[in-house]
N, C-alpha and C. Protein backbone atom coordinates (compact mmCIF):
# COMPACT_ATOMS: atom_id res chain seq x y z
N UNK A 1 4.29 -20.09 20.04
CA UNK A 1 3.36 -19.96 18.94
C UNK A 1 3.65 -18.66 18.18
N UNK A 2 3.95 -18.55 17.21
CA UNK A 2 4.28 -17.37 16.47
C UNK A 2 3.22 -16.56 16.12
N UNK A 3 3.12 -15.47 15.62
CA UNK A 3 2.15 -14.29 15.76
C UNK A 3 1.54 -13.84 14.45
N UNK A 4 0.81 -14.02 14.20
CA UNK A 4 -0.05 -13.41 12.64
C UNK A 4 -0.55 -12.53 12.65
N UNK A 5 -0.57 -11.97 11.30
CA UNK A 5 -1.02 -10.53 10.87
C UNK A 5 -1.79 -10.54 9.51
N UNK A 6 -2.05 -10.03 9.55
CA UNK A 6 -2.90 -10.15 7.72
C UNK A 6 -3.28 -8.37 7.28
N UNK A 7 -3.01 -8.50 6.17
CA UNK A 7 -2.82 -7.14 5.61
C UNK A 7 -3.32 -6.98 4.07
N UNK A 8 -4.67 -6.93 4.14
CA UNK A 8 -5.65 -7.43 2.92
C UNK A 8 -5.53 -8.47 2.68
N UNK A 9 -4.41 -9.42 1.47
CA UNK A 9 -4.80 -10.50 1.14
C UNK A 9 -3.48 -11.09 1.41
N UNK A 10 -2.60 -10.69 2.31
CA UNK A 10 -1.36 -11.31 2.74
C UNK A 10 -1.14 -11.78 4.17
N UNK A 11 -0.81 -12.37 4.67
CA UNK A 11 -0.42 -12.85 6.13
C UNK A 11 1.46 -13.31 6.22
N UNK A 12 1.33 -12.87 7.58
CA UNK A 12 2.73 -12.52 7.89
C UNK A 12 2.80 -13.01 9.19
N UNK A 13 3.99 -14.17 9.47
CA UNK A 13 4.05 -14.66 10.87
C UNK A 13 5.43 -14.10 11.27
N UNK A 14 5.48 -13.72 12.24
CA UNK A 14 6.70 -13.54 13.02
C UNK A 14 6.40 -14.31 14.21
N UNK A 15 8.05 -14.75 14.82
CA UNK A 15 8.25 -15.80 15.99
C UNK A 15 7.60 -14.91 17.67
N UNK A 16 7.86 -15.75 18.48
CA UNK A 16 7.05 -14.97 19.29
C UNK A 16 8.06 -14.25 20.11
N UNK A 17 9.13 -14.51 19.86
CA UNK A 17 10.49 -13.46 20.31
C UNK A 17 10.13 -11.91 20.23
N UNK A 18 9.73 -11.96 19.29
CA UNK A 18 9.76 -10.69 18.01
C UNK A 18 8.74 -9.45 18.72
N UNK A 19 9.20 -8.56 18.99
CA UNK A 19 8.13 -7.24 19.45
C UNK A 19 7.34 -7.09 17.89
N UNK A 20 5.98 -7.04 17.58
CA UNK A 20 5.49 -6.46 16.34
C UNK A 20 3.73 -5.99 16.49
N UNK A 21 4.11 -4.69 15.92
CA UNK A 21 3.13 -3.61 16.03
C UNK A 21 2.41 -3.27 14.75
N UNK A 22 1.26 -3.73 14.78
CA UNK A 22 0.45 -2.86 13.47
C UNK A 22 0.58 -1.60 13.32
N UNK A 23 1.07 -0.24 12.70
CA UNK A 23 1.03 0.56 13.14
C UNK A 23 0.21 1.51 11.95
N UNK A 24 -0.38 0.98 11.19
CA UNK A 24 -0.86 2.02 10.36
C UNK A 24 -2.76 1.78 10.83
N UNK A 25 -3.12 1.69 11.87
CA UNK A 25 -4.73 1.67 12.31
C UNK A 25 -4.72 2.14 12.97
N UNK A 26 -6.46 2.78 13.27
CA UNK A 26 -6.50 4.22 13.87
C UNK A 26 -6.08 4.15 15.26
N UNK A 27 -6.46 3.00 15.46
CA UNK A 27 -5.80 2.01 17.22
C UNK A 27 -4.51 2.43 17.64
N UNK A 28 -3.72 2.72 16.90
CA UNK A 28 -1.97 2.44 17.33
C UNK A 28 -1.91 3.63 16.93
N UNK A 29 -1.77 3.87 15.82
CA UNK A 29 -1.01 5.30 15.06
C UNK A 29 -2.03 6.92 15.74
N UNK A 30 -3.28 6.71 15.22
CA UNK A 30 -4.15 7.66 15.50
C UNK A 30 -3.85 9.26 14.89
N UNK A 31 -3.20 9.35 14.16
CA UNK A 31 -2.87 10.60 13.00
C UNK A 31 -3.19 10.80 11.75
N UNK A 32 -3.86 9.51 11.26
CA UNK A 32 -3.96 8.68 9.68
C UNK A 32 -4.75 10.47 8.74
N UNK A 33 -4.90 11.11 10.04
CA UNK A 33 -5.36 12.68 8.99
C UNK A 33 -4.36 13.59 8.73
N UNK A 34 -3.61 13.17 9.22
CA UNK A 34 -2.49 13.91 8.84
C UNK A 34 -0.77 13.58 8.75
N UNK A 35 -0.80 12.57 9.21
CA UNK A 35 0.91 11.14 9.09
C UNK A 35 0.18 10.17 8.31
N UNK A 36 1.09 9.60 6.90
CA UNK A 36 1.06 8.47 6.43
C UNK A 36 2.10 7.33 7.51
N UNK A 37 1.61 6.44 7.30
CA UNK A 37 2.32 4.90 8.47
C UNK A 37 2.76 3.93 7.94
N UNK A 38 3.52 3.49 8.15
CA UNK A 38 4.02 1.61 7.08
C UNK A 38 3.13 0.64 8.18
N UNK A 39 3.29 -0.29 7.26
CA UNK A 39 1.91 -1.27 7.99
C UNK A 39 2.45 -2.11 9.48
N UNK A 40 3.84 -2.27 9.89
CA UNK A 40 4.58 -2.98 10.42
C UNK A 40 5.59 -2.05 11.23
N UNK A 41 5.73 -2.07 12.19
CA UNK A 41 7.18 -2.06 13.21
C UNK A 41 7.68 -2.79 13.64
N UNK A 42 8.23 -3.61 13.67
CA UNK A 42 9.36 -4.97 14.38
C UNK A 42 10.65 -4.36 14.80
N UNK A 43 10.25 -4.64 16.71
CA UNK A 43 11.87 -4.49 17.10
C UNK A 43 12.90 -5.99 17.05
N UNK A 44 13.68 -5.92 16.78
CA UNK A 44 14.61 -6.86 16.40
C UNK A 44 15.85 -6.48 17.84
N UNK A 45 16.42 -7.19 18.02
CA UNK A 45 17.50 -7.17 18.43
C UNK A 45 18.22 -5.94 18.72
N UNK A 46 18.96 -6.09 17.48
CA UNK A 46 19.80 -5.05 16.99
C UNK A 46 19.40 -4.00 16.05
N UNK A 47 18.18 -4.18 16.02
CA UNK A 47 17.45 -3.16 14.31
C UNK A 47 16.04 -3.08 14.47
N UNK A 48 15.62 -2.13 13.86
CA UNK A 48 13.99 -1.78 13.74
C UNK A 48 13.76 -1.93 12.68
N UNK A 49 12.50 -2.67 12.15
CA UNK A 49 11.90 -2.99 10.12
C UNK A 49 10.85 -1.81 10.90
N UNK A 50 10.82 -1.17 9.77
CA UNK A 50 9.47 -0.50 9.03
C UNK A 50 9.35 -1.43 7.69
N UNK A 51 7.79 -2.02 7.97
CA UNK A 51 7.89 -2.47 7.04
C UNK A 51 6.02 -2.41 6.12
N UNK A 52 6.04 -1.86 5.01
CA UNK A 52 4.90 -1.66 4.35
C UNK A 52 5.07 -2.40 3.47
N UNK A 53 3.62 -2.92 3.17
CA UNK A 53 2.80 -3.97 2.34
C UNK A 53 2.31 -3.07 0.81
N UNK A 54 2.13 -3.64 -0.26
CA UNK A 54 1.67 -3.24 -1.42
C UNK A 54 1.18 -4.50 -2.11
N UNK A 55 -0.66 -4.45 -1.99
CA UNK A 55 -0.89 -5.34 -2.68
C UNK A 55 -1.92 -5.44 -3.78
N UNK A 56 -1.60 -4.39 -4.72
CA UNK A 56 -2.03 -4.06 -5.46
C UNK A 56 -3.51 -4.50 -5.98
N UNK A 57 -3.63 -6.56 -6.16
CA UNK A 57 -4.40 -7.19 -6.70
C UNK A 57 -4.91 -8.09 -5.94
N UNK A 58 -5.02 -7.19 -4.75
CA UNK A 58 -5.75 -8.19 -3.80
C UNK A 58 -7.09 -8.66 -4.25
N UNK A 59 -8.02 -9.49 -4.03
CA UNK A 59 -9.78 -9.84 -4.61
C UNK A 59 -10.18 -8.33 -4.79
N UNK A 60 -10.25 -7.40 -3.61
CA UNK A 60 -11.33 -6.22 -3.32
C UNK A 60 -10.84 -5.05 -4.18
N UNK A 61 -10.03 -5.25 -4.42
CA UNK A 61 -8.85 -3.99 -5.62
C UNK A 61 -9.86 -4.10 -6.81
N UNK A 62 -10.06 -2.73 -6.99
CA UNK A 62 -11.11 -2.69 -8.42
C UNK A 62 -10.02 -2.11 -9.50
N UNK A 63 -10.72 -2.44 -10.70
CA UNK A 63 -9.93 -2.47 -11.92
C UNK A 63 -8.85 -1.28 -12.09
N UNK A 64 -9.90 0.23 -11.82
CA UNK A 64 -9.60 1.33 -11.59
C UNK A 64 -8.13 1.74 -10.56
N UNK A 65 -8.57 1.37 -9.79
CA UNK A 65 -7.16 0.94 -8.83
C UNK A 65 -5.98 0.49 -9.18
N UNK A 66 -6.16 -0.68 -9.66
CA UNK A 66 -5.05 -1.84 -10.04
C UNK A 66 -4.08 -0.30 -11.42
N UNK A 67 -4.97 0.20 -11.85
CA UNK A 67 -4.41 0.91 -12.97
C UNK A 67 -3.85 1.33 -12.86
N UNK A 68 -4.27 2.59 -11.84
CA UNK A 68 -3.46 3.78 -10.90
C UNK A 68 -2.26 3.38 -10.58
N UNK A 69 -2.22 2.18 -9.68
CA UNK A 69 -1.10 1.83 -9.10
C UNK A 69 -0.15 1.40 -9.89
N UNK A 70 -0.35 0.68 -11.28
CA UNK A 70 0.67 0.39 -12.33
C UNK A 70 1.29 1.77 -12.76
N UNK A 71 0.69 2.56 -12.51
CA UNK A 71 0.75 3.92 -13.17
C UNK A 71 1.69 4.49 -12.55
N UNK A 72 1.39 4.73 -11.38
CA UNK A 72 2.38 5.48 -10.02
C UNK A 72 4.05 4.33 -9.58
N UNK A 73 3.95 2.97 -10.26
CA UNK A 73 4.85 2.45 -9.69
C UNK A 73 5.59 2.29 -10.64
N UNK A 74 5.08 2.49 -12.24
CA UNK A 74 6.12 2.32 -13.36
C UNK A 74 6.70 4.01 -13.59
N UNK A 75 5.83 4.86 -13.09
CA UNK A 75 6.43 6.33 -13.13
C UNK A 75 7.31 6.54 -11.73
N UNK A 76 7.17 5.79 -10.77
CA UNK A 76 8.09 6.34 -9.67
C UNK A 76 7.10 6.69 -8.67
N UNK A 77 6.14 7.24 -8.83
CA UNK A 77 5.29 8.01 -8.11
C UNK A 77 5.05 7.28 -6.35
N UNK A 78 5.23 6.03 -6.80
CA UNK A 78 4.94 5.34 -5.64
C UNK A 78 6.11 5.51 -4.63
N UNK A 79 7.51 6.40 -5.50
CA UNK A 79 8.61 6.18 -4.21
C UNK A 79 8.24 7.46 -3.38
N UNK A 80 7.22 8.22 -3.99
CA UNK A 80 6.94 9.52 -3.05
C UNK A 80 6.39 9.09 -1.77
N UNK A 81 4.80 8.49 -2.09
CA UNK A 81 4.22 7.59 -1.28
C UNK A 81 4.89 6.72 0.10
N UNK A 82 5.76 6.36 -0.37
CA UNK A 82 6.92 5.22 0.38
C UNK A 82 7.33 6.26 1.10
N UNK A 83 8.51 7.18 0.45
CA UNK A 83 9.04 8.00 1.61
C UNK A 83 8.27 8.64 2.61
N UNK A 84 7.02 9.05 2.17
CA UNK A 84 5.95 9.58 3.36
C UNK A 84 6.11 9.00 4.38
N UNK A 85 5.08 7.56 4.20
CA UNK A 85 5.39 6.90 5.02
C UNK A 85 5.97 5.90 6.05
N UNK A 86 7.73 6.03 5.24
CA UNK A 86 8.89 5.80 5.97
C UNK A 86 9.14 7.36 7.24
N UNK A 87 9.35 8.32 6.70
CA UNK A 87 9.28 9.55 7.10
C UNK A 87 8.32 10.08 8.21
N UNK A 88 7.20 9.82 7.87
CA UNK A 88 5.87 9.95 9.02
C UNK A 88 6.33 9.12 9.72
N UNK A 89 6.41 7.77 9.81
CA UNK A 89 6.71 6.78 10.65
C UNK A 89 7.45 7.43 11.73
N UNK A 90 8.45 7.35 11.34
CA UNK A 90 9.81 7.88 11.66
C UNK A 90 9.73 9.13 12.89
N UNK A 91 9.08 9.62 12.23
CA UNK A 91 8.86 11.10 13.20
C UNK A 91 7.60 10.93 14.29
N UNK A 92 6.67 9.69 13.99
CA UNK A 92 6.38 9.63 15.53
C UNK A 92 6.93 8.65 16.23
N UNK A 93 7.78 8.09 15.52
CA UNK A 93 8.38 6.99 16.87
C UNK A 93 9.35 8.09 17.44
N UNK A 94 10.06 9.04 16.86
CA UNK A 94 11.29 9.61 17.20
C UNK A 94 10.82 10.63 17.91
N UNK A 95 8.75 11.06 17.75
CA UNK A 95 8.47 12.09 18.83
C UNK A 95 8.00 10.90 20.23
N UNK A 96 7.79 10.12 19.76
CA UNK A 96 7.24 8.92 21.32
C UNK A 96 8.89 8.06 22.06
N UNK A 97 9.79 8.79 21.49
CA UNK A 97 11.01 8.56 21.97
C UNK A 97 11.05 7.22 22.04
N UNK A 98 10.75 6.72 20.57
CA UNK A 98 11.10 4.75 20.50
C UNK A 98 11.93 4.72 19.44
N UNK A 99 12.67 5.42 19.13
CA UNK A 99 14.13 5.14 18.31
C UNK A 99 15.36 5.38 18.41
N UNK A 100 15.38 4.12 18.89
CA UNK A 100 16.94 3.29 20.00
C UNK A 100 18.08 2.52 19.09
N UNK A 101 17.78 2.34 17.85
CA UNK A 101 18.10 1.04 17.05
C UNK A 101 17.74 1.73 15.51
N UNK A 102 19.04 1.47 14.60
CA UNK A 102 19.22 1.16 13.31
C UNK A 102 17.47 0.64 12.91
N UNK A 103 17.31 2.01 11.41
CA UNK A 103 15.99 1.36 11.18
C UNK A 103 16.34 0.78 10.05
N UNK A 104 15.53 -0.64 9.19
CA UNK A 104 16.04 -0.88 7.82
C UNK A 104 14.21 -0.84 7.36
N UNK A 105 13.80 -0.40 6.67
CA UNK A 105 12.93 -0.20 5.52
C UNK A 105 12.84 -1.26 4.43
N UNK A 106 11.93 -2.11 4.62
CA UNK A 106 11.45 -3.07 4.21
C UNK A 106 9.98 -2.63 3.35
N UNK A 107 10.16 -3.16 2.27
CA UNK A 107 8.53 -2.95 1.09
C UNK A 107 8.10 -4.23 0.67
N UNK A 108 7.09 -4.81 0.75
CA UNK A 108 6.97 -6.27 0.06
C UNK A 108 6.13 -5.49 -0.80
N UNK A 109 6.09 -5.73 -2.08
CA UNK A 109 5.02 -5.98 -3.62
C UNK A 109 5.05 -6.88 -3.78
N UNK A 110 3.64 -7.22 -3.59
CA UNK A 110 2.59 -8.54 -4.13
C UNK A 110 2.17 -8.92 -5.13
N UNK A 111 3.31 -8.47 -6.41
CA UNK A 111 3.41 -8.86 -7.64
C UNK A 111 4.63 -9.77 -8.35
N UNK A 112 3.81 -11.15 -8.43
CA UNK A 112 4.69 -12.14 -9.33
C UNK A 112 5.59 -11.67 -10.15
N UNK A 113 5.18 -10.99 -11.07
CA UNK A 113 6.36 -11.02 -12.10
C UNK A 113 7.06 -9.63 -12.06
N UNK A 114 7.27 -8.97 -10.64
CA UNK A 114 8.58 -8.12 -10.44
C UNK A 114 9.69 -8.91 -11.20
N UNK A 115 10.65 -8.49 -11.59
CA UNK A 115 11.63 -8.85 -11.93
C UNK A 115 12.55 -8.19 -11.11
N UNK A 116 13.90 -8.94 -10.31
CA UNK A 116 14.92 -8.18 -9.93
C UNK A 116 15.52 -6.85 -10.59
N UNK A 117 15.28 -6.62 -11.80
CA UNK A 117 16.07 -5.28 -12.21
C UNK A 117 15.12 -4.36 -11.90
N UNK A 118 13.47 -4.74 -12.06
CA UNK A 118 12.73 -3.72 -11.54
C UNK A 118 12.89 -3.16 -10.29
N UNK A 119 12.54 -4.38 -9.42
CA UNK A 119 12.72 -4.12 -7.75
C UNK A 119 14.03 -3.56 -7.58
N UNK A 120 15.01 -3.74 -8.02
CA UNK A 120 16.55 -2.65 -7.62
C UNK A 120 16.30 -1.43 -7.96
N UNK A 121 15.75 -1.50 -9.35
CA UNK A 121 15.76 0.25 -10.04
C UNK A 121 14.87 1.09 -8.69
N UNK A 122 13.50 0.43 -8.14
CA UNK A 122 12.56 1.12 -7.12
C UNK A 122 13.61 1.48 -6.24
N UNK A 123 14.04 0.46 -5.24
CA UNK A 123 14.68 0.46 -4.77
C UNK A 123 16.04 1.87 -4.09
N UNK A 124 16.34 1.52 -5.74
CA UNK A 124 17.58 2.59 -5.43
C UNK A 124 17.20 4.08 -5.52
N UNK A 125 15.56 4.12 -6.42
CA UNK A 125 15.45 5.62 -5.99
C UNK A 125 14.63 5.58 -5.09
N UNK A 126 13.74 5.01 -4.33
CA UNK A 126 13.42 5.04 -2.86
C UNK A 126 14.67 5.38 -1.84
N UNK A 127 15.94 5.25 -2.10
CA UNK A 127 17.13 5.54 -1.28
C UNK A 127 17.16 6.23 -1.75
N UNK A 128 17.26 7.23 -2.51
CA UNK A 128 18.11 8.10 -2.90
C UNK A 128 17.43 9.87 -2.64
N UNK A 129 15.46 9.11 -2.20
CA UNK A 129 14.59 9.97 -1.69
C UNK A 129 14.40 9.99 -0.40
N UNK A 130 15.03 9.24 0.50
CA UNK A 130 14.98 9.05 1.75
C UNK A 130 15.77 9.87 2.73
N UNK A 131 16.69 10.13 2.45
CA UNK A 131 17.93 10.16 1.68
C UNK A 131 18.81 8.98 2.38
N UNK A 132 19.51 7.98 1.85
CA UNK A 132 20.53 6.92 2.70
C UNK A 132 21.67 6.75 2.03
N UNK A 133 21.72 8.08 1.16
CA UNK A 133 23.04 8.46 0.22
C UNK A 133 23.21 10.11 0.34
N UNK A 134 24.66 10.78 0.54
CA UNK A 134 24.55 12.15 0.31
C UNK A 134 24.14 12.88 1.44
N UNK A 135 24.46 12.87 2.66
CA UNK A 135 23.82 13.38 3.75
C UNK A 135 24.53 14.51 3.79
N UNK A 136 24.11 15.87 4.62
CA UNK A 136 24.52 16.67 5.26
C UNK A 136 25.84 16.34 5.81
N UNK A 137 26.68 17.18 5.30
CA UNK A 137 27.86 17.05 6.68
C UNK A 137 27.57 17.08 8.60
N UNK A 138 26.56 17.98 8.34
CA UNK A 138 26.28 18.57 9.77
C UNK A 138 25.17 17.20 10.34
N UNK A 139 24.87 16.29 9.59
CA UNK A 139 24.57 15.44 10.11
C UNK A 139 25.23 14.62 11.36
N UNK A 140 25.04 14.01 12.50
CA UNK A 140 26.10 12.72 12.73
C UNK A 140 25.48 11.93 13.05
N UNK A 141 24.02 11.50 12.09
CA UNK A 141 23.74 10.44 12.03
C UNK A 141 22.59 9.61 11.13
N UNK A 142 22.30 8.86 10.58
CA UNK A 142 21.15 8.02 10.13
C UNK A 142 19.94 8.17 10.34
N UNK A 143 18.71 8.05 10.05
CA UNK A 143 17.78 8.05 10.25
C UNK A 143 17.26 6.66 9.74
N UNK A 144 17.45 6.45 8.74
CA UNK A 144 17.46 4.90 8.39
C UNK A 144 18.71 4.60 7.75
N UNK A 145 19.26 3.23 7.66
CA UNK A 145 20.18 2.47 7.92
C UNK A 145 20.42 1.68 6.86
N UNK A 146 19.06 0.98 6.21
CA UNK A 146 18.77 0.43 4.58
C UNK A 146 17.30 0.62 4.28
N UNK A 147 17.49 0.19 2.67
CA UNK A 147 16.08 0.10 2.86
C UNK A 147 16.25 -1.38 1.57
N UNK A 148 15.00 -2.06 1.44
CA UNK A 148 14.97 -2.94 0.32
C UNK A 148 13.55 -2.97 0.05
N UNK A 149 13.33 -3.33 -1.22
CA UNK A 149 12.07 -3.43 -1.96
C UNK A 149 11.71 -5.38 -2.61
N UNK A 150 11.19 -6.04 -1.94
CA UNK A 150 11.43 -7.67 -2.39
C UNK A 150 9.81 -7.70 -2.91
N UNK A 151 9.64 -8.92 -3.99
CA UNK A 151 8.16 -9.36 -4.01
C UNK A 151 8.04 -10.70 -3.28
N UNK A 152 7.37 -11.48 -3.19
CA UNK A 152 7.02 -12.48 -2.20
C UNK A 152 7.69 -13.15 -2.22
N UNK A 153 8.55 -13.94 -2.94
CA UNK A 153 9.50 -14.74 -3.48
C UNK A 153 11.00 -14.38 -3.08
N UNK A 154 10.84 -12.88 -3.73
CA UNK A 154 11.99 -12.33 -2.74
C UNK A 154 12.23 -12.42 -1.09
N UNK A 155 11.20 -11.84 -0.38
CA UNK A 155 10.83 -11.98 0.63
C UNK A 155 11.19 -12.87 1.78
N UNK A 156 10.14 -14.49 1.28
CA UNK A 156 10.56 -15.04 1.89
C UNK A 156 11.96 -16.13 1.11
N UNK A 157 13.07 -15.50 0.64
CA UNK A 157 14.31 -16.08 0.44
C UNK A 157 14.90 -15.60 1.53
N UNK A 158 14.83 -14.17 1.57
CA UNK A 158 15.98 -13.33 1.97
C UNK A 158 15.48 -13.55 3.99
N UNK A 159 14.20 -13.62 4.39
CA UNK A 159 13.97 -12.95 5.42
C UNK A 159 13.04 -14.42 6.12
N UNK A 160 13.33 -13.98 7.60
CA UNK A 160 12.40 -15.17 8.09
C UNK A 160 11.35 -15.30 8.36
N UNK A 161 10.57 -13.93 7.73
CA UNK A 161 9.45 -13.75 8.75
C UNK A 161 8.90 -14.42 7.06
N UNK A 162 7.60 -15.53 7.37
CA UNK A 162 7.24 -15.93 6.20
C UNK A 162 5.49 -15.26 5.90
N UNK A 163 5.78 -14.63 4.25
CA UNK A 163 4.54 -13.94 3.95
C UNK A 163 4.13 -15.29 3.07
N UNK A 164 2.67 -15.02 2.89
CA UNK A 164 1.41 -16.08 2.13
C UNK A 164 0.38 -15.41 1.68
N UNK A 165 0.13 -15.78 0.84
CA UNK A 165 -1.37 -15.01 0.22
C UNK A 165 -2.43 -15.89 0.86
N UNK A 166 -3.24 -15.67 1.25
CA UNK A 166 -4.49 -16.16 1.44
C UNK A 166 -5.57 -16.40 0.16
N UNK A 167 -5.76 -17.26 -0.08
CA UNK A 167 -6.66 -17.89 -0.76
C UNK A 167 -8.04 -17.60 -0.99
């Protein structure tokens, strides 16, 4: 029986193979005063998703809101946001010594009429703030691995885990 999640006005099944952790409630994470969290951890196989939800126009989203967020996501502002909490994430799995595995950074936006050139343009400067281009020499290694930005459509083309709006 595969496993559901719901995340305001979206639901998300993964198979029951699949390790998956809510991790942005006060239950799991317990820092929310001071670490931002992506809504999702899935161990995979071979790879770890961080993966955060954006759903701008869910029913309970007031007008005021919906604005802001057009605001922060057509200025960029939202890739600050994102890296936080790719970054926060990151640093407590890597202080609870649970990062074993390639992470890829996953964003769903719950907006229809993304257009692919939009979602790449986010995209590529969400990488480019992460950083998953341009590293330190003195680096020898990754911290994350990819990242992608899909809207629902995108989503479930590319990926198996299938998202739905709830009604």
């Amino acid at each position: 029986m595969n496993q559901v999640f719901v995340e305001k006005n979206l639901r998300i099944e993964f198979p029951p193979n699949v390790n998956v952790r809510k991790f942005d409630d006060e239950n799991t994470h317990g820092l929310s005063h001071c670490m931002k969290a992506v809504d999702f951890i899935v161990e995979e196989p071979k790879r770890t998703l961080y993966i955060e939800f954006k759903d701008p126009f869910h029913p309970k989203a007031e007008k005021k809101d919906r604005e802001k967020w057009i605001r922060e996501f057509q200025s960029g502002e939202i890739d600050e946001k994102l890296k936080y909490k790719f970054r926060d994430s990151f640093l407590y799995e890597w202080s609870s010594d649970r990062v074993k595995k390639p992470i890829h950074y996953y964003v769903l936006i719950a907006l229809d009429n993304l257009d692919p050139v939009l979602l790449t343009s986010r995209r590529d400067d969400l990488k480019k703030k992460l950083p998953l281009f341009g590293l330190p020499p003195a680096w020898t290694r990754r911290f994350v691995d990819d990242c992608l930005i899909f809207n629902v459509e995108t989503w479930n083309k590319h990926l198996p885990y299938r998202v739905s709006r709830i009604p």
